[in-house]
N, C-alpha and C. Protein backbone atom coordinates (compact mmCIF):
# COMPACT_ATOMS: atom_id res chain seq x y z
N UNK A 1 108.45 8.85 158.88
CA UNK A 1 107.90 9.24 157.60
C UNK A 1 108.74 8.58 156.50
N UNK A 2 108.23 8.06 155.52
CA UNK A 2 108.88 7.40 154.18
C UNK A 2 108.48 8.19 153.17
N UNK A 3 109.11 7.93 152.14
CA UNK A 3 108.62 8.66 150.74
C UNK A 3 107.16 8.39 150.30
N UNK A 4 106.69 7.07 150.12
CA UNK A 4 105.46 7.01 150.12
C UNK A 4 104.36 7.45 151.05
N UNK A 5 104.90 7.74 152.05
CA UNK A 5 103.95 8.45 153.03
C UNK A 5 103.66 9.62 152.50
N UNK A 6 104.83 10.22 151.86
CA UNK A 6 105.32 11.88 151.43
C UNK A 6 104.02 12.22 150.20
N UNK A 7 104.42 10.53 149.24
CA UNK A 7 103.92 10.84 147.76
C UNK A 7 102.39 10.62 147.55
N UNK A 8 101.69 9.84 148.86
CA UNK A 8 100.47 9.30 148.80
C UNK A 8 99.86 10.21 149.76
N UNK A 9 100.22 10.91 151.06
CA UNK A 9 99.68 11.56 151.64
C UNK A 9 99.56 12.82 151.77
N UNK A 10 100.55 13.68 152.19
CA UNK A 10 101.16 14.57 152.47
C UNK A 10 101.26 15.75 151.26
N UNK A 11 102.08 15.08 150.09
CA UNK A 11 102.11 15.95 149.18
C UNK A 11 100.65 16.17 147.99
N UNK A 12 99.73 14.82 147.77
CA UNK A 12 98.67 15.33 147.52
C UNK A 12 98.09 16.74 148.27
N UNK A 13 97.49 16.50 149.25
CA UNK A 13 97.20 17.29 150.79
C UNK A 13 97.71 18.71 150.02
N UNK A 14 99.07 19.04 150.27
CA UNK A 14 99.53 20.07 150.25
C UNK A 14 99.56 20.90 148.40
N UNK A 15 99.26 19.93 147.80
CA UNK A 15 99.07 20.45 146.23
C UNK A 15 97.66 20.78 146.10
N UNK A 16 96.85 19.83 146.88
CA UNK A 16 95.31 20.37 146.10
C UNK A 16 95.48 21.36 147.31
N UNK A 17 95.58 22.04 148.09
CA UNK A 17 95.62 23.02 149.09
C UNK A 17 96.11 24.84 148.23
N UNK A 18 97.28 24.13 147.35
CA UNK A 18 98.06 25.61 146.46
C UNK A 18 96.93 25.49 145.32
N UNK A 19 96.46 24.73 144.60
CA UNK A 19 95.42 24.74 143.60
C UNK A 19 96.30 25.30 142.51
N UNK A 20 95.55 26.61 141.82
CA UNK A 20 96.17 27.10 140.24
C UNK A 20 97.34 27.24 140.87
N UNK A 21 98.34 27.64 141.84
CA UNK A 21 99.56 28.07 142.40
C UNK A 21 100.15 27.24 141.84
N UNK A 22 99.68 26.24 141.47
CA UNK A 22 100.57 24.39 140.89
C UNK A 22 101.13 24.57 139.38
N UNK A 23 99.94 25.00 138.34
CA UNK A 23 100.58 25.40 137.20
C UNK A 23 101.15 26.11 136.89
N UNK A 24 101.84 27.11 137.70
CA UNK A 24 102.98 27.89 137.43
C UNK A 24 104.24 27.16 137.06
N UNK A 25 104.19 26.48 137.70
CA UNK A 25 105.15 25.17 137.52
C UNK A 25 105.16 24.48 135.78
N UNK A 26 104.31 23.83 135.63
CA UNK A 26 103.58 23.53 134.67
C UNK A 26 104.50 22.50 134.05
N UNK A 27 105.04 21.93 134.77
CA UNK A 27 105.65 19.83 134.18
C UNK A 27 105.20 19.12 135.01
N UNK A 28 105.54 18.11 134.88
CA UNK A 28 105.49 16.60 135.11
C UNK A 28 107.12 16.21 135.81
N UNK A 29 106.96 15.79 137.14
CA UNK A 29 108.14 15.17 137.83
C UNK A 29 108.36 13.77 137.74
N UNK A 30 109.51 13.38 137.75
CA UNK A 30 109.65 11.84 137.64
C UNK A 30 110.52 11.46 139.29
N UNK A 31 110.62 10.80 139.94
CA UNK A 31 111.40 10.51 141.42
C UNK A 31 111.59 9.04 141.18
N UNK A 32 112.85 9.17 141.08
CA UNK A 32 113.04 7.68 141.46
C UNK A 32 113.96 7.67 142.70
N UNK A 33 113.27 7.11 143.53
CA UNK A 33 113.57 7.14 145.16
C UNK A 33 114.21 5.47 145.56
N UNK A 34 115.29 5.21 146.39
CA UNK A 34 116.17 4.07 145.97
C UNK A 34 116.57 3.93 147.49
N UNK A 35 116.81 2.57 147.80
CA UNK A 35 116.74 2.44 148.85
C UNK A 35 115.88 1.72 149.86
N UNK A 36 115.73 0.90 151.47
CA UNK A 36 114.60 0.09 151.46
C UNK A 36 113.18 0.75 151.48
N UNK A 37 113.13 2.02 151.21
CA UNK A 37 111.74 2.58 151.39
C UNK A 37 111.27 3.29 149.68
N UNK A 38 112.27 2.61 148.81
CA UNK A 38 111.98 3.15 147.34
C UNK A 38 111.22 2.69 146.74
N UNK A 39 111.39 3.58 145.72
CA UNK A 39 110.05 3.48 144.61
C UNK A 39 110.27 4.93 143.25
N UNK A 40 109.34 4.53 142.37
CA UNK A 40 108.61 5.07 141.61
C UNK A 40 107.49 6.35 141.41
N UNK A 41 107.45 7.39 141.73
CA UNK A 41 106.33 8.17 141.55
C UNK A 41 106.63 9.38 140.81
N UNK A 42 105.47 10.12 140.29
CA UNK A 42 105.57 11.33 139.74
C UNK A 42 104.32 12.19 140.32
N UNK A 43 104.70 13.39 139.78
CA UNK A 43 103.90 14.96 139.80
C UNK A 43 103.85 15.34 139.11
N UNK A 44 102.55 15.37 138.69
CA UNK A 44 101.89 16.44 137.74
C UNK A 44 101.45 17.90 138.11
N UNK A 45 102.09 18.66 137.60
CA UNK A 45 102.18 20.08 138.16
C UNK A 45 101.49 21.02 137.16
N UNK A 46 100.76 20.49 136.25
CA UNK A 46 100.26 20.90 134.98
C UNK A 46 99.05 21.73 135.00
N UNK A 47 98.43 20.94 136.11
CA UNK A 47 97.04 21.42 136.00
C UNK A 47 96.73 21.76 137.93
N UNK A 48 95.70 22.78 138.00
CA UNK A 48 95.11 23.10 139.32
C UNK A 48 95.29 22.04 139.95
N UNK A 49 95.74 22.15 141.15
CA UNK A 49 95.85 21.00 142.48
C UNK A 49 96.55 20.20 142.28
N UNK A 50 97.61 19.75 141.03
CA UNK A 50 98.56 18.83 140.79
C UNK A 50 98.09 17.41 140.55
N UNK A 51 98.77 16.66 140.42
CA UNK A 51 98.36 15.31 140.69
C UNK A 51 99.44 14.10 141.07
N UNK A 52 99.33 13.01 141.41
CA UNK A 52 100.63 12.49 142.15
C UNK A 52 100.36 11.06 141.65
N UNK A 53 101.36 10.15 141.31
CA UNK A 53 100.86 9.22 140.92
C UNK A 53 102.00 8.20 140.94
N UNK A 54 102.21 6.49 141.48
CA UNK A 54 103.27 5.42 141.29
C UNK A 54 103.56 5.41 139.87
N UNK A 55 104.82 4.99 139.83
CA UNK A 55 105.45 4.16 138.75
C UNK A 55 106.08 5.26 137.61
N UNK A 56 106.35 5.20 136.76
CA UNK A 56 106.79 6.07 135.91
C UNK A 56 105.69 7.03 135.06
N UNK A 57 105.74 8.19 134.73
CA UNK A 57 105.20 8.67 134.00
C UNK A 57 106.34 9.24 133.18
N UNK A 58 105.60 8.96 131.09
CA UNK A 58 106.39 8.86 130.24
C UNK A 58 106.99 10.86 129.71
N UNK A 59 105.79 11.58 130.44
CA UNK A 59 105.71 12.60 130.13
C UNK A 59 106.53 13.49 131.10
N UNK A 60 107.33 13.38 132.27
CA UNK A 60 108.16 13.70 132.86
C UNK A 60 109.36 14.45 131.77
N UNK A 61 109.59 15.98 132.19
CA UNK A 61 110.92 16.52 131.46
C UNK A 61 111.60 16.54 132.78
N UNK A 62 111.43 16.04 133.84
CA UNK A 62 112.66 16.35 135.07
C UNK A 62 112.44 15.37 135.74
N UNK A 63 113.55 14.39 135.85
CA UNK A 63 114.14 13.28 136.93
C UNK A 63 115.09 13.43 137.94
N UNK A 64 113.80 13.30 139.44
CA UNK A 64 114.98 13.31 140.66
C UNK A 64 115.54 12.18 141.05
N UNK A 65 116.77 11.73 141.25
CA UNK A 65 117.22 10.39 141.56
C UNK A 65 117.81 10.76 143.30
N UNK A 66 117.53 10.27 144.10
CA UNK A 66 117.79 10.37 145.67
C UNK A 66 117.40 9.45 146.30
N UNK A 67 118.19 8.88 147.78
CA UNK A 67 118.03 7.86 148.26
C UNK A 67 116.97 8.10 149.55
N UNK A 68 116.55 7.51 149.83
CA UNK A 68 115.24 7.32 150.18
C UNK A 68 115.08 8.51 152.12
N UNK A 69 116.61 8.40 152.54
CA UNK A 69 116.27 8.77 153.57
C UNK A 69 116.93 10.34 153.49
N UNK A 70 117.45 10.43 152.30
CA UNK A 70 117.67 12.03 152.09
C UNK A 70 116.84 12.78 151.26
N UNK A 71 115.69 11.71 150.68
CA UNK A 71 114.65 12.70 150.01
C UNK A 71 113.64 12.89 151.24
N UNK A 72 113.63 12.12 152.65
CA UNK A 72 112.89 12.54 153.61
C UNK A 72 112.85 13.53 154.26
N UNK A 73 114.72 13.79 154.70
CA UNK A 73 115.56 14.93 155.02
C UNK A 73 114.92 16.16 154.18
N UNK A 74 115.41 15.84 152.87
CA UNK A 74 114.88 17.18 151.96
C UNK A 74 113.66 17.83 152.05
N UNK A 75 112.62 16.99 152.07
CA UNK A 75 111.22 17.22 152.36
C UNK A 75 111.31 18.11 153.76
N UNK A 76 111.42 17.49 154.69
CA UNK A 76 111.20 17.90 156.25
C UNK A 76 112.07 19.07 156.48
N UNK A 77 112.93 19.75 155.34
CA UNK A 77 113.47 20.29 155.91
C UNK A 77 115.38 20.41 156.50
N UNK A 78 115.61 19.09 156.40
CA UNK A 78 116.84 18.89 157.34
C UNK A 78 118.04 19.05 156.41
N UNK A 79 117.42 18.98 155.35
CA UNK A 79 118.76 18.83 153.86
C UNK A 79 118.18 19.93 153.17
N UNK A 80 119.30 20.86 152.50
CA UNK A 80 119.26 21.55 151.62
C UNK A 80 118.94 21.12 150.60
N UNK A 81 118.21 21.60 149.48
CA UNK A 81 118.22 21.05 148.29
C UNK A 81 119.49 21.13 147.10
N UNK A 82 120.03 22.37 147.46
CA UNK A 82 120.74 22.67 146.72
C UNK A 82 122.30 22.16 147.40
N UNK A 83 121.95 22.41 148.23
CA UNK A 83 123.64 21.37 149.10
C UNK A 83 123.36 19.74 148.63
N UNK A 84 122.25 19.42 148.86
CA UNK A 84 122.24 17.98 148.29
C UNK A 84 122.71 17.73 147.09
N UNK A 85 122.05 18.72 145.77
CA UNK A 85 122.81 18.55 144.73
C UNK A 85 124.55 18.55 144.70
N UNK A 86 124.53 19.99 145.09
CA UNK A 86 126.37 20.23 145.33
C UNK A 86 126.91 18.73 145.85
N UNK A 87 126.76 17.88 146.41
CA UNK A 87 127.04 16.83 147.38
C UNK A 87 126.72 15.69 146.56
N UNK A 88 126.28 15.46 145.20
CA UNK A 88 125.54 14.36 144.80
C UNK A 88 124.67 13.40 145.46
N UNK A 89 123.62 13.91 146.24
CA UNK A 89 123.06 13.58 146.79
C UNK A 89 121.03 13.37 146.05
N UNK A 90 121.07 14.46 145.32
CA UNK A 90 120.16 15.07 144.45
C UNK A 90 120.47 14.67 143.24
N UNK A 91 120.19 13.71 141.95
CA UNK A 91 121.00 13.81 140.74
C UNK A 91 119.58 14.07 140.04
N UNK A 92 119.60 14.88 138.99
CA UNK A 92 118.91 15.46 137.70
C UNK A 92 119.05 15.03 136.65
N UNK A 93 118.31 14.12 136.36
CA UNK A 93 118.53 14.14 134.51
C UNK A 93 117.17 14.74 133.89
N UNK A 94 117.12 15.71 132.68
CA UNK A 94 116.52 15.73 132.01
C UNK A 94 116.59 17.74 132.03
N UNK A 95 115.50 18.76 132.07
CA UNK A 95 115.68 19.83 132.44
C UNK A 95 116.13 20.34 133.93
N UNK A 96 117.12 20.92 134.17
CA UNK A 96 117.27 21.52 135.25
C UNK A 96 116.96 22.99 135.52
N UNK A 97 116.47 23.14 134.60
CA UNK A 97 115.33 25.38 135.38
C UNK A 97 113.82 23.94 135.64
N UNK A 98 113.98 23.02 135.55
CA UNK A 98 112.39 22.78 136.29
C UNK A 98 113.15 22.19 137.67
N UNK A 99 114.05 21.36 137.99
CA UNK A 99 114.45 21.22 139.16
C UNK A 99 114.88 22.36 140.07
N UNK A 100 114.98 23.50 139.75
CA UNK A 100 115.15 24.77 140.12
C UNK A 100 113.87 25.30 140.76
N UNK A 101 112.85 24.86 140.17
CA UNK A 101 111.31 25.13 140.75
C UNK A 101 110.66 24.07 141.71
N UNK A 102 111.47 22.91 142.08
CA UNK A 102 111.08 21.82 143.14
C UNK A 102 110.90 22.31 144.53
N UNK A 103 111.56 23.42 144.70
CA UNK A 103 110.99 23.96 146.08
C UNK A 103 109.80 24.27 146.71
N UNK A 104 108.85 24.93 144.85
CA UNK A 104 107.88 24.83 145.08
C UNK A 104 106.69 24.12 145.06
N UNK A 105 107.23 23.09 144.59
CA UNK A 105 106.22 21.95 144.88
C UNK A 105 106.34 21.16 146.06
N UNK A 106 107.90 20.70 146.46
CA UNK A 106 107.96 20.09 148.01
C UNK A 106 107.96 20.51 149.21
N UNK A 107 107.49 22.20 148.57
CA UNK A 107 107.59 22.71 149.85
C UNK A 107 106.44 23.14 150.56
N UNK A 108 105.93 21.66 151.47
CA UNK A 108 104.71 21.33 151.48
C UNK A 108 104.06 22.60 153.05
């Protein structure tokens, strides 16, 4: 599994599945994922069923920066999220009470 597998398959799948459960959330994610399987994508958590999308979006208040095979870890399970942070493994720029709510969006 790669991140784009995560961001194109998987996590659509599992957002239009929670539906209104999504805007509780109610931002915009930014991921910049680094590494040979990186990239660019965001989440829109704004509206029913989310939405997922390449490249930057300008409207993002929360940036995850992680390398490609520990945002896989994180996803699946194998990495803490919050040990990753503790560990600089996870870096945040922008609001962190919305990175506080990433569990519930990756937690597919």
């Amino acid at each position: 599994m790669t991140p784009k597998d995560i961001f194109t398959k998987n996590l659509p799948e599992a957002l239009t599945k929670k539906g209104d459960d999504v805007t509780k959330v109610n931002a915009i994610y930014q991921f910049d994922i680094t590494g040979d399987n990186g990239g660019k994508w965001w989440v829109d958590a704004t509206k029913s069923g989310g939405d997922v999308g390449e490249g930057d979006n300008e409207g993002a208040k929360c940036t995850i920066t992680m390398i490609d095979t520990d945002f896989v870890d994180m996803v699946t399970g194998k990495l803490n999220g919050q040990m990753a942070f503790m560990t600089g493994k996870l870096k945040v720029k922008g609001d962190m009470s919305l990175a506080m709510k990433l569990g519930s969006i990756l937690g597919m």
